[in-house]
PDB file of N, CA and C in Angstrom:
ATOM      1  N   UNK A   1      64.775  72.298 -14.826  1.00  0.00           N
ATOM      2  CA  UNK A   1      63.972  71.843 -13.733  1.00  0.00           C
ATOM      3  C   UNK A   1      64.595  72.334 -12.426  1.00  0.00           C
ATOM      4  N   UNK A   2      63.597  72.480 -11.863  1.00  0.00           N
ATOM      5  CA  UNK A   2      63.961  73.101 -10.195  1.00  0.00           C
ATOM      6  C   UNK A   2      64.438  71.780  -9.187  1.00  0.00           C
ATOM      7  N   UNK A   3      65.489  72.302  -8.196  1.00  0.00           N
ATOM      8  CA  UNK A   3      65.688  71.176  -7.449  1.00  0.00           C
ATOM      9  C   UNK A   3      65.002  71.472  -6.538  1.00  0.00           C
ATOM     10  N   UNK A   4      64.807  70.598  -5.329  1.00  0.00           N
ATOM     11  CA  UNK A   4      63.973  70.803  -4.523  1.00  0.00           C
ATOM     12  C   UNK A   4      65.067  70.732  -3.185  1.00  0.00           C
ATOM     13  N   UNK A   5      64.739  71.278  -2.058  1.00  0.00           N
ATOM     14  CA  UNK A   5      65.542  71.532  -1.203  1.00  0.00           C
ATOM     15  C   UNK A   5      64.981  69.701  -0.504  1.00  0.00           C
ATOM     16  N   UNK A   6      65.947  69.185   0.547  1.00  0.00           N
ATOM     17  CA  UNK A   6      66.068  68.140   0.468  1.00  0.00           C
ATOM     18  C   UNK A   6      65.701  68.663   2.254  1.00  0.00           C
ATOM     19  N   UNK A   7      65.844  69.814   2.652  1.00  0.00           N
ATOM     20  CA  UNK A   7      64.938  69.628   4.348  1.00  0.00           C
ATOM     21  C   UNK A   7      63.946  69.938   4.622  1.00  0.00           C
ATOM     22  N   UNK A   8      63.356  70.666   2.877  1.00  0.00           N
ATOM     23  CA  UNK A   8      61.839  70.627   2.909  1.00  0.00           C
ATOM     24  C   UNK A   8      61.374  69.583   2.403  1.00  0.00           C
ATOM     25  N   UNK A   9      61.888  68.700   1.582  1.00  0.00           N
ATOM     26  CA  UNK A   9      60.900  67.121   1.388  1.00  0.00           C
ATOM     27  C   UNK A   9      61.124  66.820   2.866  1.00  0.00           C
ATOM     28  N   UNK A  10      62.227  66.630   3.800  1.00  0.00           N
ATOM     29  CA  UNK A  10      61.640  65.681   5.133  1.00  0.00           C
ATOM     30  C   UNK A  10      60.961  66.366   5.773  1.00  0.00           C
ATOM     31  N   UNK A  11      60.699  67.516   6.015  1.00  0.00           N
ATOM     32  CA  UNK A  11      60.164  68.130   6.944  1.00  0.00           C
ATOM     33  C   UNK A  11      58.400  67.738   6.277  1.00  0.00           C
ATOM     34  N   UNK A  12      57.983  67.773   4.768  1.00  0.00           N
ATOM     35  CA  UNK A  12      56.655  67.381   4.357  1.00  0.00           C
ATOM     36  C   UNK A  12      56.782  66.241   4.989  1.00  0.00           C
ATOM     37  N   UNK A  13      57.683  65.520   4.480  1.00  0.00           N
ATOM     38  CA  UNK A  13      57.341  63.568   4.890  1.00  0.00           C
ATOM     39  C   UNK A  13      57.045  63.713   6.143  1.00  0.00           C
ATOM     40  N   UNK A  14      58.101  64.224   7.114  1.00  0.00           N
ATOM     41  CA  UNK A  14      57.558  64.116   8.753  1.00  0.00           C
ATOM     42  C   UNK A  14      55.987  64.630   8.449  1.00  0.00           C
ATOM     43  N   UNK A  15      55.480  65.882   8.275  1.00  0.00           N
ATOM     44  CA  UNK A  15      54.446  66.313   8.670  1.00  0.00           C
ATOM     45  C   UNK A  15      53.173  65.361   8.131  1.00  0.00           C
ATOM     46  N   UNK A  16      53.478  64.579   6.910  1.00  0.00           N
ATOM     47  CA  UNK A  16      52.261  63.431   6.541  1.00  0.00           C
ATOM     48  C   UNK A  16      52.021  62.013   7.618  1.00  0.00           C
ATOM     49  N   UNK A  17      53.340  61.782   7.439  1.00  0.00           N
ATOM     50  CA  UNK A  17      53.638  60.774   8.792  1.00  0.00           C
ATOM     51  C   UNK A  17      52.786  61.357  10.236  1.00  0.00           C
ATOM     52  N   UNK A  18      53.234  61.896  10.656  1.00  0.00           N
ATOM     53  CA  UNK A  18      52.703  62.359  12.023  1.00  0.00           C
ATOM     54  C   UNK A  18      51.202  62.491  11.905  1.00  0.00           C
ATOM     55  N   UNK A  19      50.498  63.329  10.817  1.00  0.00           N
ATOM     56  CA  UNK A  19      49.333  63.516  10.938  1.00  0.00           C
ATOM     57  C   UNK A  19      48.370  61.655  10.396  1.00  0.00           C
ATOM     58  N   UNK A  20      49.029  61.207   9.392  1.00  0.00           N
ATOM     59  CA  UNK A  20      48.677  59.751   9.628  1.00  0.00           C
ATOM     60  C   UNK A  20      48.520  58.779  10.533  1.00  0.00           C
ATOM     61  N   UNK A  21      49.390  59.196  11.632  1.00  0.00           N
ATOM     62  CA  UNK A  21      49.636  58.542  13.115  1.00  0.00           C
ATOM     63  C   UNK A  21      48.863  58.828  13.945  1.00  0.00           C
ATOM     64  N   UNK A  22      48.687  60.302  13.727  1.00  0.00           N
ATOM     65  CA  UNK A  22      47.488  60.807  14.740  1.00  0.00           C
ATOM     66  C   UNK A  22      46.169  60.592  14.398  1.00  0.00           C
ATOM     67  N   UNK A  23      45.636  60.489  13.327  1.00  0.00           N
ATOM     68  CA  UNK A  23      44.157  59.972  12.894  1.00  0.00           C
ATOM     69  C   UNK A  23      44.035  58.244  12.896  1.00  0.00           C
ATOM     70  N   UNK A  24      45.035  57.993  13.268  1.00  0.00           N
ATOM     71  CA  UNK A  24      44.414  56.233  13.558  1.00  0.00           C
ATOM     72  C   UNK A  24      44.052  55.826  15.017  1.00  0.00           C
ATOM     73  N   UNK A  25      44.498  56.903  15.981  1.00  0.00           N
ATOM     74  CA  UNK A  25      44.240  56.453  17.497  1.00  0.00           C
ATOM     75  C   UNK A  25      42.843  56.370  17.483  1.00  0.00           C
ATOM     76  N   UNK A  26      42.538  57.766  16.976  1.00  0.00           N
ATOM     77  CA  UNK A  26      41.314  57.790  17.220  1.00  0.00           C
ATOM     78  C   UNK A  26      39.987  56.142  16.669  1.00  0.00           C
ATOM     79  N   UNK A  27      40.411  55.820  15.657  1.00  0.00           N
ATOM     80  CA  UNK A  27      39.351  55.046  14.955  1.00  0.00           C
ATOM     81  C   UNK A  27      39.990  53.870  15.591  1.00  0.00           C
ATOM     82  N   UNK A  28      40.692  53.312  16.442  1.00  0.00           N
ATOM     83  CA  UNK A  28      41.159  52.476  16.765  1.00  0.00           C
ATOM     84  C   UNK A  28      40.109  52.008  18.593  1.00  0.00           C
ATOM     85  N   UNK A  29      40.044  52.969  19.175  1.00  0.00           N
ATOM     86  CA  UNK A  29      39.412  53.246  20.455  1.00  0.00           C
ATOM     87  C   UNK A  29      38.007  53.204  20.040  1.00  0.00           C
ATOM     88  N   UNK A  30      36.957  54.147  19.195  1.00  0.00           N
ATOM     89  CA  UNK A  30      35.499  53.545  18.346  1.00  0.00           C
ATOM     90  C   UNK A  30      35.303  52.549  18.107  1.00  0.00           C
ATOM     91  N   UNK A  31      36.534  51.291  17.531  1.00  0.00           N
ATOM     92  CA  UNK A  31      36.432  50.227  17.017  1.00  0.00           C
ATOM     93  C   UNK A  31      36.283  49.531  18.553  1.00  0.00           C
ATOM     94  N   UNK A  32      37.405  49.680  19.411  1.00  0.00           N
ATOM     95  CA  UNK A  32      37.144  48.824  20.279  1.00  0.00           C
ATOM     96  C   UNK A  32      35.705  49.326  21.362  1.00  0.00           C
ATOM     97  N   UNK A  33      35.284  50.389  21.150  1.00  0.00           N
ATOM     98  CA  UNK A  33      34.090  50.705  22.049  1.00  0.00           C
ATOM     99  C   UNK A  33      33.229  49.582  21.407  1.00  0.00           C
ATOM    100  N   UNK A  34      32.905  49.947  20.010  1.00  0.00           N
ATOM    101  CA  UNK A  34      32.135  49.393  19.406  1.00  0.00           C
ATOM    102  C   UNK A  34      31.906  47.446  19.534  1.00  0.00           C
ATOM    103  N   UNK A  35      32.859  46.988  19.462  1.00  0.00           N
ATOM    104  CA  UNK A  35      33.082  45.472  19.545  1.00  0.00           C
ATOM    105  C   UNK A  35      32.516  44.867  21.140  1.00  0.00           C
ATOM    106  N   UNK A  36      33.024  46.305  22.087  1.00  0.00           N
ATOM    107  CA  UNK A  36      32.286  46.005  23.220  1.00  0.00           C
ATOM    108  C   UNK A  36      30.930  45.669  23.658  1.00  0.00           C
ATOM    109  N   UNK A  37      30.396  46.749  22.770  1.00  0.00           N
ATOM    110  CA  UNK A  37      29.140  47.092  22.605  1.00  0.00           C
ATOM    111  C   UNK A  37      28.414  45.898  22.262  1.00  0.00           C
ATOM    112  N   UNK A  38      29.106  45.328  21.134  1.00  0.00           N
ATOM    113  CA  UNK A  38      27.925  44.158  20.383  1.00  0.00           C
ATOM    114  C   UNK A  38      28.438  43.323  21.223  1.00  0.00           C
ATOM    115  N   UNK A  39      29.230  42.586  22.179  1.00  0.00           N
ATOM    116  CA  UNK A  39      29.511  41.505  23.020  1.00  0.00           C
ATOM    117  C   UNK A  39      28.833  41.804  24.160  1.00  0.00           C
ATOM    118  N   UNK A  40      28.087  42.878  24.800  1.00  0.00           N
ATOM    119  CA  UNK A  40      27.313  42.817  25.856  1.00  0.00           C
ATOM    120  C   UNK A  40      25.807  42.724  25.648  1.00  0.00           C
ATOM    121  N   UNK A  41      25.836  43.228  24.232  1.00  0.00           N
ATOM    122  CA  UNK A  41      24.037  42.671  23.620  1.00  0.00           C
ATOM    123  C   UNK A  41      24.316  41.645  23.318  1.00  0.00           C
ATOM    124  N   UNK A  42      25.030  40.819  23.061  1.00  0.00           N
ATOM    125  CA  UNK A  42      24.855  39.178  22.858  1.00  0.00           C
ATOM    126  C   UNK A  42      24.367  38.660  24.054  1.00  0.00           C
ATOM    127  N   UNK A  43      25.467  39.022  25.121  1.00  0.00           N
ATOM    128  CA  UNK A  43      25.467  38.253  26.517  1.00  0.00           C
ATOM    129  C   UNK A  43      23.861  38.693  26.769  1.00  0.00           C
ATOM    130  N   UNK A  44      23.226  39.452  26.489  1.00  0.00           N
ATOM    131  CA  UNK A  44      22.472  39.795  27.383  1.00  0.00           C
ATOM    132  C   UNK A  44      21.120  39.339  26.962  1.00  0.00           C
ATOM    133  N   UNK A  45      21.213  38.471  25.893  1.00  0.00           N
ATOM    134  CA  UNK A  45      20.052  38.014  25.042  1.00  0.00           C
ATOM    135  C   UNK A  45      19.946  36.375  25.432  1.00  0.00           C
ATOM    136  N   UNK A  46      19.486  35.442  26.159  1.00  0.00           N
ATOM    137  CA  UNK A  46      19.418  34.194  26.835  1.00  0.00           C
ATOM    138  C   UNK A  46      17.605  33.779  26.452  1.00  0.00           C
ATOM    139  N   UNK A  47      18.031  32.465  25.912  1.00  0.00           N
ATOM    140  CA  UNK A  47      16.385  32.025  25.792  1.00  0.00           C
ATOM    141  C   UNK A  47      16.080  31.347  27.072  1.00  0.00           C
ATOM    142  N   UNK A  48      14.986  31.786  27.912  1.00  0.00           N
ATOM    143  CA  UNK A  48      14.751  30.775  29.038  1.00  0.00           C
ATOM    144  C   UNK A  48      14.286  29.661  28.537  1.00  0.00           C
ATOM    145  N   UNK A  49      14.789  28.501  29.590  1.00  0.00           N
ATOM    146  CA  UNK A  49      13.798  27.060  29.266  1.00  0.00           C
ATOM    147  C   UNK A  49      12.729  26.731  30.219  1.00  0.00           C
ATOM    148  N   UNK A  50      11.699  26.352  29.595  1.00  0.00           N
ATOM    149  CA  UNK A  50      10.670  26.715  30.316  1.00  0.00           C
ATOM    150  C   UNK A  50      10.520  24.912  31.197  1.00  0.00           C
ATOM    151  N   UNK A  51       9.792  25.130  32.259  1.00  0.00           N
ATOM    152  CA  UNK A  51       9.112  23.469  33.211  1.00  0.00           C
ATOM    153  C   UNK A  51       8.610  22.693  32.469  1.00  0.00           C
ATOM    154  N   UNK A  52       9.234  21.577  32.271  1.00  0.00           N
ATOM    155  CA  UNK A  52       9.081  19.955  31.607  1.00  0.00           C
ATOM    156  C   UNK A  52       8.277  19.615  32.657  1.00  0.00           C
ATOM    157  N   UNK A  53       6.639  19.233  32.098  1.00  0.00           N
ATOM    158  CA  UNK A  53       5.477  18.326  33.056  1.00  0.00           C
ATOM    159  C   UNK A  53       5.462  17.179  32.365  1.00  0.00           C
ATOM    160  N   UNK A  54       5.737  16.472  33.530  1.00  0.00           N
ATOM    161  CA  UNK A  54       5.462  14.665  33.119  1.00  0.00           C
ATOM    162  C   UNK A  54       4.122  14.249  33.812  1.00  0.00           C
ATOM    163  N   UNK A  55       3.514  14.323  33.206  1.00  0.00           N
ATOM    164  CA  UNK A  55       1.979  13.931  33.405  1.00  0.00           C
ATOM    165  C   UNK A  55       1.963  12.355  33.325  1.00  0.00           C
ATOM    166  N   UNK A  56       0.998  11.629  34.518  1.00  0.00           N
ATOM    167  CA  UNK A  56       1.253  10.312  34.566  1.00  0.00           C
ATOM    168  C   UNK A  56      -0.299  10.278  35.082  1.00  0.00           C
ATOM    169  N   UNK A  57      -0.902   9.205  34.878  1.00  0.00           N
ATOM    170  CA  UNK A  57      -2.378   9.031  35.321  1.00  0.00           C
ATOM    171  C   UNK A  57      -2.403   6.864  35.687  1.00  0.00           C
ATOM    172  N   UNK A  58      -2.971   7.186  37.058  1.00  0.00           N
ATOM    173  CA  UNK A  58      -2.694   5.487  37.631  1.00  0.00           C
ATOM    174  C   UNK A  58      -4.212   4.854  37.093  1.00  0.00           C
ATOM    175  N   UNK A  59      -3.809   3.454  37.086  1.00  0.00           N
ATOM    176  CA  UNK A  59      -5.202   2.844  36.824  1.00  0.00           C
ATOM    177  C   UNK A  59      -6.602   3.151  37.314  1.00  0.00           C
ATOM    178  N   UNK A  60      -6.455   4.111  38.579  1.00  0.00           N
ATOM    179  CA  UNK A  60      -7.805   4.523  39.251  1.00  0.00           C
ATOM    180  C   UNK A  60      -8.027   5.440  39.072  1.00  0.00           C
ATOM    181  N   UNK A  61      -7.128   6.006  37.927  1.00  0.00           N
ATOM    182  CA  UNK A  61      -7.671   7.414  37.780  1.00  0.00           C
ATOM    183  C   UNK A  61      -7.100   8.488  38.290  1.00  0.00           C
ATOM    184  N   UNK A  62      -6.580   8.641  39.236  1.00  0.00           N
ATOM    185  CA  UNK A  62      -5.666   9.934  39.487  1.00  0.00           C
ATOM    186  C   UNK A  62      -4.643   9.957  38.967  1.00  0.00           C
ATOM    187  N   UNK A  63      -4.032  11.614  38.734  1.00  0.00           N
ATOM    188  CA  UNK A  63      -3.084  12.055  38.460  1.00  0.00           C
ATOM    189  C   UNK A  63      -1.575  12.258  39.172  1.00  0.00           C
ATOM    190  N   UNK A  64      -0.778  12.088  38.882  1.00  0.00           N
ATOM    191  CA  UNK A  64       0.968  12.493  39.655  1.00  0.00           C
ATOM    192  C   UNK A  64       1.651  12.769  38.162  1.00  0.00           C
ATOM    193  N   UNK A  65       2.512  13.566  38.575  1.00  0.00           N
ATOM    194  CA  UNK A  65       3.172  14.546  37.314  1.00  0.00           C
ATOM    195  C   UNK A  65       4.834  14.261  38.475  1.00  0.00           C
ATOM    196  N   UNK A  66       5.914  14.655  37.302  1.00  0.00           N
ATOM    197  CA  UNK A  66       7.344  15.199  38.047  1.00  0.00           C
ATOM    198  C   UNK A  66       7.609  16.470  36.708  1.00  0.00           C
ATOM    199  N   UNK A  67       8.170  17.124  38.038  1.00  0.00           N
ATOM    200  CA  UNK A  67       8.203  18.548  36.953  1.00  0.00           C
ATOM    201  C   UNK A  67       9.844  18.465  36.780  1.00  0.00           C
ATOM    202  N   UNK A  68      10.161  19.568  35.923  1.00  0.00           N
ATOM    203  CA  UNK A  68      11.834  19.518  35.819  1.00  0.00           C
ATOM    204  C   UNK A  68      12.090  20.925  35.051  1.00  0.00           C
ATOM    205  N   UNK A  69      13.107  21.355  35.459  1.00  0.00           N
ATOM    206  CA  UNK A  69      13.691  22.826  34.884  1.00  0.00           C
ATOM    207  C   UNK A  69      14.545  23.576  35.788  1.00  0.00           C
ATOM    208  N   UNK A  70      15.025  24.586  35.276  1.00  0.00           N
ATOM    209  CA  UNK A  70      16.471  25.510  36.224  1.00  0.00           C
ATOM    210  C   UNK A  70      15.840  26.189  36.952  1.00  0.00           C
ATOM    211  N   UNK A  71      14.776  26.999  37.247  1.00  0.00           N
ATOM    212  CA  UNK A  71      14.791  27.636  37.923  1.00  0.00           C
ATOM    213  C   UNK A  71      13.196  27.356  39.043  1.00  0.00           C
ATOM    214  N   UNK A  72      13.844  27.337  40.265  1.00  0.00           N
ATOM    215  CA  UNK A  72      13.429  26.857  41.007  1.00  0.00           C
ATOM    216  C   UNK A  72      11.108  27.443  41.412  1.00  0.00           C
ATOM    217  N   UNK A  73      12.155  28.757  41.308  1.00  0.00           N
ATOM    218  CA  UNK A  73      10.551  29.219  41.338  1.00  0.00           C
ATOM    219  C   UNK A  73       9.270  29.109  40.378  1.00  0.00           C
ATOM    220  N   UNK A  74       9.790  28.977  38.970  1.00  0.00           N
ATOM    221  CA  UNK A  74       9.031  28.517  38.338  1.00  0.00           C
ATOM    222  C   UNK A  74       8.521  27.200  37.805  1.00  0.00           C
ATOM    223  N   UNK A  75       9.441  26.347  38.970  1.00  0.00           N
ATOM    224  CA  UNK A  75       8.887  25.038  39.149  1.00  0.00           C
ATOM    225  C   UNK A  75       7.620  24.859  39.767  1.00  0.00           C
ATOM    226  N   UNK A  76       8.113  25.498  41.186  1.00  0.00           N
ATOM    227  CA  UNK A  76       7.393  25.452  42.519  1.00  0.00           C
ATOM    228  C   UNK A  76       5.737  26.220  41.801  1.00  0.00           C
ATOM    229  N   UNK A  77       5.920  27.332  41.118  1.00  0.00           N
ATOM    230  CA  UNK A  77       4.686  27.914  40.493  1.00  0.00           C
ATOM    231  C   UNK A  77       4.009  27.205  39.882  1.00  0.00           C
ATOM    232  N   UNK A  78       4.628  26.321  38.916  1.00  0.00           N
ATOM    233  CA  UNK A  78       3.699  25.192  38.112  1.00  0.00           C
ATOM    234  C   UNK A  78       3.364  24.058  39.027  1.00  0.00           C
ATOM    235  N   UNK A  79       3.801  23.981  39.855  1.00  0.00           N
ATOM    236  CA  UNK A  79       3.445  22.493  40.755  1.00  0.00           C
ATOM    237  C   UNK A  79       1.921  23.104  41.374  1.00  0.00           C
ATOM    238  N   UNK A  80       1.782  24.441  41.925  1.00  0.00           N
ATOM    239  CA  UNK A  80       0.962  24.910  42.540  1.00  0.00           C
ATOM    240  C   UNK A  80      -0.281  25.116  41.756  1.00  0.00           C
ATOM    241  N   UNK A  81      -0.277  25.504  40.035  1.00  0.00           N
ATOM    242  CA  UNK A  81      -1.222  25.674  39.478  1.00  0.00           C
ATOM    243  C   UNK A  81      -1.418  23.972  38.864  1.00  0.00           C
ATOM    244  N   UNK A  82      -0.859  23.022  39.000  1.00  0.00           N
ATOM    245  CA  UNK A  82      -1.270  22.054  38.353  1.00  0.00           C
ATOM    246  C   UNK A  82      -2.161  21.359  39.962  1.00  0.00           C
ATOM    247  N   UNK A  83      -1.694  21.682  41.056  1.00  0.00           N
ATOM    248  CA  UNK A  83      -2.768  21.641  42.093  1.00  0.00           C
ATOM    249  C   UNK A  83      -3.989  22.094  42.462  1.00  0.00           C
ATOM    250  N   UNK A  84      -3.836  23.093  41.794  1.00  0.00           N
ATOM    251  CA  UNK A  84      -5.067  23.947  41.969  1.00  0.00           C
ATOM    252  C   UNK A  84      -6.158  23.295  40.494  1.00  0.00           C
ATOM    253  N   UNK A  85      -5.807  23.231  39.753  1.00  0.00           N
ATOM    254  CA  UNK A  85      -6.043  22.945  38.572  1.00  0.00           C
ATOM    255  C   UNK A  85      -6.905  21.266  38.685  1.00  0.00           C
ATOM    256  N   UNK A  86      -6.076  20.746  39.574  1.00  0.00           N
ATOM    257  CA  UNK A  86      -6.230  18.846  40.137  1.00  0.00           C
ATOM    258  C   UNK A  86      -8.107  19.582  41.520  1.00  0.00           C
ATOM    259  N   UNK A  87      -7.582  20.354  42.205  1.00  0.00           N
ATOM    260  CA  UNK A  87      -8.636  20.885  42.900  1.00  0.00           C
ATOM    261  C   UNK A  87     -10.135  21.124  42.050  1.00  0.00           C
ATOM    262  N   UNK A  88      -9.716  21.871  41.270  1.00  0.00           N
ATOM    263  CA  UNK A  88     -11.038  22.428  40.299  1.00  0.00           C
ATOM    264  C   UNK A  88     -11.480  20.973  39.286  1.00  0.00           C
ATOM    265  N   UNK A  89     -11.319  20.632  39.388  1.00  0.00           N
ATOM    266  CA  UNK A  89     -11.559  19.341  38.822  1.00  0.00           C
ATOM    267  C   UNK A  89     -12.110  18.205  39.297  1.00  0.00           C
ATOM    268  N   UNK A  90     -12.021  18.646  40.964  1.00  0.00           N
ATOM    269  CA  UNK A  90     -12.819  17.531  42.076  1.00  0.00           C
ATOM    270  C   UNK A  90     -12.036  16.533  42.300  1.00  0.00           C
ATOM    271  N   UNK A  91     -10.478  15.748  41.584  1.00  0.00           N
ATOM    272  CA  UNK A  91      -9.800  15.002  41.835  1.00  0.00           C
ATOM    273  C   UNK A  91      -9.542  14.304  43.115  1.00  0.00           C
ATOM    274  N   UNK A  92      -9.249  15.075  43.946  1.00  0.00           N
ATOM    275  CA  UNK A  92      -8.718  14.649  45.539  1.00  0.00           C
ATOM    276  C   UNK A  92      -9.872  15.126  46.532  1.00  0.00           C
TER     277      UNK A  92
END
C-alpha cells in the first residue's frame, strides 16, 4: 500500500474546509432576506374594524343612534349618511 504524503492530506482538508465556509455565507444572507420578507407581509395585512351603530328609537318615534370606532372619518361618514337617510324618510 501507498503512503500518502501527510501535506497533501492537509492541504485537501484545508481546501474542503474553506470551500464549506464559503458556501454557507451565502445561504445564510437569502435566509435572512427571506424571513424579512414574510415579516413585512404580515405587518402589512390589518383587518379594519368597521362603525358600531347604536340605534335607539324614543316613545314618539324618533330616532338617536351613538356611533363608535377608530377611525374618525369613517365615523363622521356614517353619522352623515344615517342623516341623510333620517332626511329621506321625512323624520325631522
Amino acid at each position: 500500500m501507498r503512503k500518502r504524503n501527510p501535506a497533501f492530506v492537509y492541504l485537501l482538508l484545508m481546501l474542503a474546509l474553506t470551500a464549506f465556509a464559503c458556501s454557507g455565507q451565502g445561504r445564510t444572507e437569502n435566509a435572512e432576506e427571506k424571513s424579512f420578507k414574510t415579516l413585512q407581509e404580515i405587518e402589512e395585512v390589518k383587518p379594519e374594524k368597521p362603525v358600531k351603530i347604536k340605534l335607539k328609537r324614543s316613545a314618539d318615534g324618533e330616532y338617536s343612534w351613538e356611533l363608535n370606532g377608530e377611525d374618525i372619518d369613517k365615523v363622521m361618514e356614517a353619522d352623515k349618511r344615517l342623516i341623510l337617510y333620517e332626511k329621506e324618510a321625512g323624520r325631522k
